[in-house]
PDB file of N, CA and C in Angstrom:
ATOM      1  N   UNK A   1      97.107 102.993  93.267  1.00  0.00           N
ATOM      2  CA  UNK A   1      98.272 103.005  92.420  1.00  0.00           C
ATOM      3  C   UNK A   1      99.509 103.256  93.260  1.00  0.00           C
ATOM      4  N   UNK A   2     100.971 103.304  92.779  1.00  0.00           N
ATOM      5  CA  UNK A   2     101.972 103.683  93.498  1.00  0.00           C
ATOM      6  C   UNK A   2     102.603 104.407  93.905  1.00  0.00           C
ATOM      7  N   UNK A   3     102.175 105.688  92.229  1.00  0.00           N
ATOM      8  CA  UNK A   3     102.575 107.124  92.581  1.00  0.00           C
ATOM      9  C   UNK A   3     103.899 106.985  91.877  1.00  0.00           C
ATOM     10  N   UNK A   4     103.896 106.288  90.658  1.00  0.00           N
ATOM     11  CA  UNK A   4     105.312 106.555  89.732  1.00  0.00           C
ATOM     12  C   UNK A   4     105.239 107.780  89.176  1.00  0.00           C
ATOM     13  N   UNK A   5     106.355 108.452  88.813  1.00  0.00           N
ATOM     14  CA  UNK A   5     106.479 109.893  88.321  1.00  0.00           C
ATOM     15  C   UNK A   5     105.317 110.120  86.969  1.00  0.00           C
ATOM     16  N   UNK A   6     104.930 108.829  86.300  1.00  0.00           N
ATOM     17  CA  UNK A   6     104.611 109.207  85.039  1.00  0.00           C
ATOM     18  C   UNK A   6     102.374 108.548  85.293  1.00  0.00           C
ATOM     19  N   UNK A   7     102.599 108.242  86.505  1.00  0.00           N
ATOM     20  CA  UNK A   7     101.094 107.860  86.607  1.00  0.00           C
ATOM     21  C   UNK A   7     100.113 109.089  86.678  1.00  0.00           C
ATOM     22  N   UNK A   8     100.126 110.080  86.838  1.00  0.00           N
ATOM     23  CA  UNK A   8      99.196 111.527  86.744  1.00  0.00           C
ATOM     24  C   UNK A   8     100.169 112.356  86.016  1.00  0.00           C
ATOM     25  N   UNK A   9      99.206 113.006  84.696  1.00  0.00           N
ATOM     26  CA  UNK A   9      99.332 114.287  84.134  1.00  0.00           C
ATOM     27  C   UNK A   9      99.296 115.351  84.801  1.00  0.00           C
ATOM     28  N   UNK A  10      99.507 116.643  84.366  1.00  0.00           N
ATOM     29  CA  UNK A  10      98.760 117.833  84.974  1.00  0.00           C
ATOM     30  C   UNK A  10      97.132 117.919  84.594  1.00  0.00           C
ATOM     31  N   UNK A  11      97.252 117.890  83.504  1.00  0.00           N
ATOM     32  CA  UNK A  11      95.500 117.955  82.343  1.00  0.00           C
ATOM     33  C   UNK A  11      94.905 116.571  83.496  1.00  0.00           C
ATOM     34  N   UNK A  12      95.181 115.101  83.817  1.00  0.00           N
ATOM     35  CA  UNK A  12      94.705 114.062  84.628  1.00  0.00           C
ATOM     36  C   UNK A  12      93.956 114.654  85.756  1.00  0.00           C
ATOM     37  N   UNK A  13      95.110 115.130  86.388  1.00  0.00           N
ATOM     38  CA  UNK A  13      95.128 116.306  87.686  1.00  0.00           C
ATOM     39  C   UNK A  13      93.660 117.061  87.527  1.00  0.00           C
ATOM     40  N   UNK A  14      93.709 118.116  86.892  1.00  0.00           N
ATOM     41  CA  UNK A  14      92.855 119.388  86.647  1.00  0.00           C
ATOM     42  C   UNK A  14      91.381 118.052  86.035  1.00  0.00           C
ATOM     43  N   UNK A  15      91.554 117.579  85.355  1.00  0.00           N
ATOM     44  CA  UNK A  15      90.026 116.971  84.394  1.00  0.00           C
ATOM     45  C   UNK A  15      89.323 115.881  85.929  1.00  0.00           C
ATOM     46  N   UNK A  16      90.234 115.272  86.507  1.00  0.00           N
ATOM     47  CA  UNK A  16      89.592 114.110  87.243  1.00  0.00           C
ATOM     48  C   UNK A  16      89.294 114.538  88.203  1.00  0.00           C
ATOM     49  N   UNK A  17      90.247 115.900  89.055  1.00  0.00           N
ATOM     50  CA  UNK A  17      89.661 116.724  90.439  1.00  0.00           C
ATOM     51  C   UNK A  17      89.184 115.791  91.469  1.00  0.00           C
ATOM     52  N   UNK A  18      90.554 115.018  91.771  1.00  0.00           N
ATOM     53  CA  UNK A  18      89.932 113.331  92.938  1.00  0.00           C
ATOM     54  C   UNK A  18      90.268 114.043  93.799  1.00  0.00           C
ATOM     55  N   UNK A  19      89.059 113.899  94.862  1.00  0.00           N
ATOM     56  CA  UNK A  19      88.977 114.266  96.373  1.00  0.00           C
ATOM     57  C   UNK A  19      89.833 113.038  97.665  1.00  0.00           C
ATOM     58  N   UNK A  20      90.401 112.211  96.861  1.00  0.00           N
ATOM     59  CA  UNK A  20      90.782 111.243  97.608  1.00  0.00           C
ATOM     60  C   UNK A  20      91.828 110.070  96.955  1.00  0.00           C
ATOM     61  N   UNK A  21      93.464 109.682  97.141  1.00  0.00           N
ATOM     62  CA  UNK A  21      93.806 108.993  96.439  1.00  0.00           C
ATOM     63  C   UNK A  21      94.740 108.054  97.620  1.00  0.00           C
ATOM     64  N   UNK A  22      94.775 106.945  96.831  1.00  0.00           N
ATOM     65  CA  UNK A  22      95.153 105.525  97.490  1.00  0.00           C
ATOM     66  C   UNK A  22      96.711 105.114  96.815  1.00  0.00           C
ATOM     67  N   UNK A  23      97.268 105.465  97.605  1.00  0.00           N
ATOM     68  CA  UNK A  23      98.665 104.762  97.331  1.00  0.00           C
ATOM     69  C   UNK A  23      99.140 103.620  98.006  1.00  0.00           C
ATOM     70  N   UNK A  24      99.278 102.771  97.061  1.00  0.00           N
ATOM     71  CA  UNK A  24      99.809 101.491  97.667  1.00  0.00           C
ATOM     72  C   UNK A  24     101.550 101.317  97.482  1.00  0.00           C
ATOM     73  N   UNK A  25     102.115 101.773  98.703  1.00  0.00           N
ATOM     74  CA  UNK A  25     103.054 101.373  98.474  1.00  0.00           C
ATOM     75  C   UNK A  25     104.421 101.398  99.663  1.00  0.00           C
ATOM     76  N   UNK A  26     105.194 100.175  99.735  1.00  0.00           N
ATOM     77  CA  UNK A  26     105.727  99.768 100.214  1.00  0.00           C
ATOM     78  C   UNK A  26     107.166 100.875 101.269  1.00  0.00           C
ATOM     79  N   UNK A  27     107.204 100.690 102.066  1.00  0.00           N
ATOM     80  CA  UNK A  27     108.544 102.081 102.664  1.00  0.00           C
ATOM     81  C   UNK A  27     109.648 101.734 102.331  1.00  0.00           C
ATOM     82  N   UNK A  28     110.410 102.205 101.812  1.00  0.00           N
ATOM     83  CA  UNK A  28     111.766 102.286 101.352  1.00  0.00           C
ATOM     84  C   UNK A  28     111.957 101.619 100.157  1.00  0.00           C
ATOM     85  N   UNK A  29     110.851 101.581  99.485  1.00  0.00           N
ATOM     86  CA  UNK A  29     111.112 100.188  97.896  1.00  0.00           C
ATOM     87  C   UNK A  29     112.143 100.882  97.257  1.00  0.00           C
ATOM     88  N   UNK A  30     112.293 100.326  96.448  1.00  0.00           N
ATOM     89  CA  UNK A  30     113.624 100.736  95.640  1.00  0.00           C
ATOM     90  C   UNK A  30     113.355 101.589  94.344  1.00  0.00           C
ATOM     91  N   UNK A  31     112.361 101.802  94.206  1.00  0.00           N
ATOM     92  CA  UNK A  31     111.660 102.191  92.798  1.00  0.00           C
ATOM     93  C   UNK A  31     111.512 104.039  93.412  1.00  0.00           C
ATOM     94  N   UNK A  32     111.710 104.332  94.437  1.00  0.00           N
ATOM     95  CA  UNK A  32     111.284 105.517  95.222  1.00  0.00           C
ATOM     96  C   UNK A  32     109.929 106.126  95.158  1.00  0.00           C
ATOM     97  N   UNK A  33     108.790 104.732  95.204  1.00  0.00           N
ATOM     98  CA  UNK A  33     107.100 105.471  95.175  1.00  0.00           C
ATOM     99  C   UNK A  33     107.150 105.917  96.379  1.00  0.00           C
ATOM    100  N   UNK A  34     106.182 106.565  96.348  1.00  0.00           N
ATOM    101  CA  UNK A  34     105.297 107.073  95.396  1.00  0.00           C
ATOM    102  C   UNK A  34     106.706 108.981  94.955  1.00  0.00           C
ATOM    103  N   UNK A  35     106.312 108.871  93.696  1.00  0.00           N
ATOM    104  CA  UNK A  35     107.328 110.273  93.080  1.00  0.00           C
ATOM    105  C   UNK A  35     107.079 111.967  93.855  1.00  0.00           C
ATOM    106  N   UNK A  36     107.485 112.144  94.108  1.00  0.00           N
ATOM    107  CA  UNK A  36     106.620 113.176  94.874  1.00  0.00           C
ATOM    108  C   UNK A  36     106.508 114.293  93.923  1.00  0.00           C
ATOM    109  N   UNK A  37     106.702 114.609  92.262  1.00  0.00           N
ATOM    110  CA  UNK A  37     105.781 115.443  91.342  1.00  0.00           C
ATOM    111  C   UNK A  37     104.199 114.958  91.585  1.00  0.00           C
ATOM    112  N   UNK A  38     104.074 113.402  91.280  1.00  0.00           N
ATOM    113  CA  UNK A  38     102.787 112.529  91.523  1.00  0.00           C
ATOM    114  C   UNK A  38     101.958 113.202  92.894  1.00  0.00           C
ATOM    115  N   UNK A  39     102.627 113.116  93.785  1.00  0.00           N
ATOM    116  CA  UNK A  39     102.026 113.180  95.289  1.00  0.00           C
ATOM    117  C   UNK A  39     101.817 114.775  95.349  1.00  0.00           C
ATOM    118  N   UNK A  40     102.557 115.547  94.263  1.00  0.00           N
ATOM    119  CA  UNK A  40     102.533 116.846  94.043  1.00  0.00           C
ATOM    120  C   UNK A  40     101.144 117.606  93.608  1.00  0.00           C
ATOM    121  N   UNK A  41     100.971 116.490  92.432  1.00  0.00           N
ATOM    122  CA  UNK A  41      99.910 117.211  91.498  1.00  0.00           C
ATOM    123  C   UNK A  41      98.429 116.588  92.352  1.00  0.00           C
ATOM    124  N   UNK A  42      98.647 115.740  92.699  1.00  0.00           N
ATOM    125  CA  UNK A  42      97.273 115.172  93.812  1.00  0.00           C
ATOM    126  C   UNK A  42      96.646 116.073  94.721  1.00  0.00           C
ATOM    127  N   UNK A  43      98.053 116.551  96.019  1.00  0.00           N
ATOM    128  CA  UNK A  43      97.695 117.440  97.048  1.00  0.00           C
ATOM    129  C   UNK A  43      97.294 118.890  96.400  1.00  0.00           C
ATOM    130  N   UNK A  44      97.906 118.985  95.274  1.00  0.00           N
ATOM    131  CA  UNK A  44      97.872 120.561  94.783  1.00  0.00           C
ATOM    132  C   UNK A  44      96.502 120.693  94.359  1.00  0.00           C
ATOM    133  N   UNK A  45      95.662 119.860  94.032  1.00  0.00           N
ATOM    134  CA  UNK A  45      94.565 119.518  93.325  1.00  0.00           C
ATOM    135  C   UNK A  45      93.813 119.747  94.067  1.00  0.00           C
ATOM    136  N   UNK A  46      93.597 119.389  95.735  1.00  0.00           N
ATOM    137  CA  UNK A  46      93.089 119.611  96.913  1.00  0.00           C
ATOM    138  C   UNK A  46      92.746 117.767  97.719  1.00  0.00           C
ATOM    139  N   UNK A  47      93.082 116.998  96.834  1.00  0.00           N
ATOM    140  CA  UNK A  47      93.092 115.681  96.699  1.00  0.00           C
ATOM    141  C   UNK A  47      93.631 115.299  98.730  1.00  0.00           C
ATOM    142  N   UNK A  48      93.509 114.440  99.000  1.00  0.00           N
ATOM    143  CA  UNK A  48      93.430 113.905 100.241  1.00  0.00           C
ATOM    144  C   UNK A  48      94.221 112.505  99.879  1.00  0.00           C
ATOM    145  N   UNK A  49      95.773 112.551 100.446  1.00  0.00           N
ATOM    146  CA  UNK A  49      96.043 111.412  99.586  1.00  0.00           C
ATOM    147  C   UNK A  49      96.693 110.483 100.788  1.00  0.00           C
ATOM    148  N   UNK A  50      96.254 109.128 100.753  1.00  0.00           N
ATOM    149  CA  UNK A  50      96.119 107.811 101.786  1.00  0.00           C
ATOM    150  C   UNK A  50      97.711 107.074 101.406  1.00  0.00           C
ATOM    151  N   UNK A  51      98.546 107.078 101.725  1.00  0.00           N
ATOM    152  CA  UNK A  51      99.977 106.215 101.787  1.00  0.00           C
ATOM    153  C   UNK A  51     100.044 104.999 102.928  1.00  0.00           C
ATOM    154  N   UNK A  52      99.824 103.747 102.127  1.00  0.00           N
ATOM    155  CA  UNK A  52     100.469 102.553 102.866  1.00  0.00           C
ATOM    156  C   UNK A  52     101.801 102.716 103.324  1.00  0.00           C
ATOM    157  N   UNK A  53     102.336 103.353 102.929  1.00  0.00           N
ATOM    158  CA  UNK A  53     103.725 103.265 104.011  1.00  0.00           C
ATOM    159  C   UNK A  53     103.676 103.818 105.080  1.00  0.00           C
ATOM    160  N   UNK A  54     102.668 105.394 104.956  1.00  0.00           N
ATOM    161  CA  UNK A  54     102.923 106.095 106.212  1.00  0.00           C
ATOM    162  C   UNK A  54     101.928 105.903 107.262  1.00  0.00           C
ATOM    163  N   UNK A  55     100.652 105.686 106.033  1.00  0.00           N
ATOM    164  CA  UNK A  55      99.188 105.328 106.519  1.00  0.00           C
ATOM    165  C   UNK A  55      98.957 104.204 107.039  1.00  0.00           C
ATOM    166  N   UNK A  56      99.424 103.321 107.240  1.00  0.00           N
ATOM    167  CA  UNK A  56      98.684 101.660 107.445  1.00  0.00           C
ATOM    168  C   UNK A  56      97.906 101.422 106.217  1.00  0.00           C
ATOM    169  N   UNK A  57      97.014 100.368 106.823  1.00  0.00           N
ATOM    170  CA  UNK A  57      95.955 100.257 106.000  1.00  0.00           C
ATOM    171  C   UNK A  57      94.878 100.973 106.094  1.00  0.00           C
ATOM    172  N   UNK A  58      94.326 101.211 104.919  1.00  0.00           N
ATOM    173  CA  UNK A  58      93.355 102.225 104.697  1.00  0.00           C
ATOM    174  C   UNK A  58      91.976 101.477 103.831  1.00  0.00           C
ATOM    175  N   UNK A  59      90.656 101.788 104.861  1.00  0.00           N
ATOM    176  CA  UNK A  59      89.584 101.016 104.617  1.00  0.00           C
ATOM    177  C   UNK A  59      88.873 102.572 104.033  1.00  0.00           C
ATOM    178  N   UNK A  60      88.151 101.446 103.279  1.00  0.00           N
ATOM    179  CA  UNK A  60      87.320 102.911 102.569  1.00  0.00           C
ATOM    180  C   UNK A  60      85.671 102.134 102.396  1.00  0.00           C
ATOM    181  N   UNK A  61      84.736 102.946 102.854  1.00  0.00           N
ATOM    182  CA  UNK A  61      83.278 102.572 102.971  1.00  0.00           C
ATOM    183  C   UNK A  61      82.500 103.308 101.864  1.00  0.00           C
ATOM    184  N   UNK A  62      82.001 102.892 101.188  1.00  0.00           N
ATOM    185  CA  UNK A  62      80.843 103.111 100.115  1.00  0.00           C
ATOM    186  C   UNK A  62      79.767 103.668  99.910  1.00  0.00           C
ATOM    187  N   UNK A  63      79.048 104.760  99.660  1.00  0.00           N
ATOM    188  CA  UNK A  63      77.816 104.870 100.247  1.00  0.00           C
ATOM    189  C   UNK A  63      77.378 105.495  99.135  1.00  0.00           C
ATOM    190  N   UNK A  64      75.805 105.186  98.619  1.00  0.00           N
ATOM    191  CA  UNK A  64      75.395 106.016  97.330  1.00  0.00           C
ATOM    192  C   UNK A  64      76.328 107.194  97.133  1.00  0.00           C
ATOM    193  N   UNK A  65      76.448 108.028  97.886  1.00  0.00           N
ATOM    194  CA  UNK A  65      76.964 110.085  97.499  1.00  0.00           C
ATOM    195  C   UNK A  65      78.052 109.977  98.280  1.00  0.00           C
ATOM    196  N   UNK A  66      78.525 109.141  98.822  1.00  0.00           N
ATOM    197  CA  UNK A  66      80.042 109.703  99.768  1.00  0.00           C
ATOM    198  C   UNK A  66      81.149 108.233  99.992  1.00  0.00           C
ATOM    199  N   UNK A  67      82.155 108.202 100.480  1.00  0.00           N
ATOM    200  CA  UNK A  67      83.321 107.750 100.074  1.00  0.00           C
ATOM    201  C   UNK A  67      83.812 108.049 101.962  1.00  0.00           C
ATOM    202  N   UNK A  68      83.899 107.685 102.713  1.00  0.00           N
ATOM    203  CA  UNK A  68      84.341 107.353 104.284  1.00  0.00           C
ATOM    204  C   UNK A  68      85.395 106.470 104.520  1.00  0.00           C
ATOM    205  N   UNK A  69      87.003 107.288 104.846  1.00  0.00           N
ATOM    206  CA  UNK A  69      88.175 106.638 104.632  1.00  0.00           C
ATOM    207  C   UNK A  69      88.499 106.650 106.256  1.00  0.00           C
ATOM    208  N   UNK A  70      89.035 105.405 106.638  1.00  0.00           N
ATOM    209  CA  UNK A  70      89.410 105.129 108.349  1.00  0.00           C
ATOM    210  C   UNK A  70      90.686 104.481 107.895  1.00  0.00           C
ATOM    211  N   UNK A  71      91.451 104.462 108.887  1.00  0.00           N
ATOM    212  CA  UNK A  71      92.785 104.062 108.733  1.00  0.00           C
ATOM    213  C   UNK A  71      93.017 102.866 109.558  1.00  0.00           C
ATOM    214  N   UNK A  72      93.007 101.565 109.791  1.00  0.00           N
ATOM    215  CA  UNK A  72      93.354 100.658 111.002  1.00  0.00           C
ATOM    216  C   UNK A  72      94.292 100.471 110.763  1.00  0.00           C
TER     217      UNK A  72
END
């Protein structure tokens, strides 16, 4: 997602408890993603959060029980 101000709740936050989130989004867009309340309630969560702008691209591997994020 992009990380608009209104894409995560707090209750979202606390119920979904994501160990890992994917922001797609562009540096300097005009829209100012990702919001940083958004990028707020993620990290606060303990969430691990991946930014195409700052991150590159971000590959993510699959595995029955686990989720393996590399950055190229």
């Amino acid at each position: 997602h992009h990380g608009s101000k209104n894409a995560l709740t707090p209750d979202q936050a606390r119920r979904l408890h994501p160990s890992i989130a994917l922001i797609g989004v562009g540096a300097g867009n005009r829209y100012g993603h990702p919001a940083p309340e958004t990028v707020g309630l993620l990290e606060g969560s303990g969430c691990r959060v991946y930014r195409s702008d700052r991150d590159g691209q971000v590959k993510c591997t699959f595995a029955p029980d686990s989720i393996a994020v590399s950055l190229q």
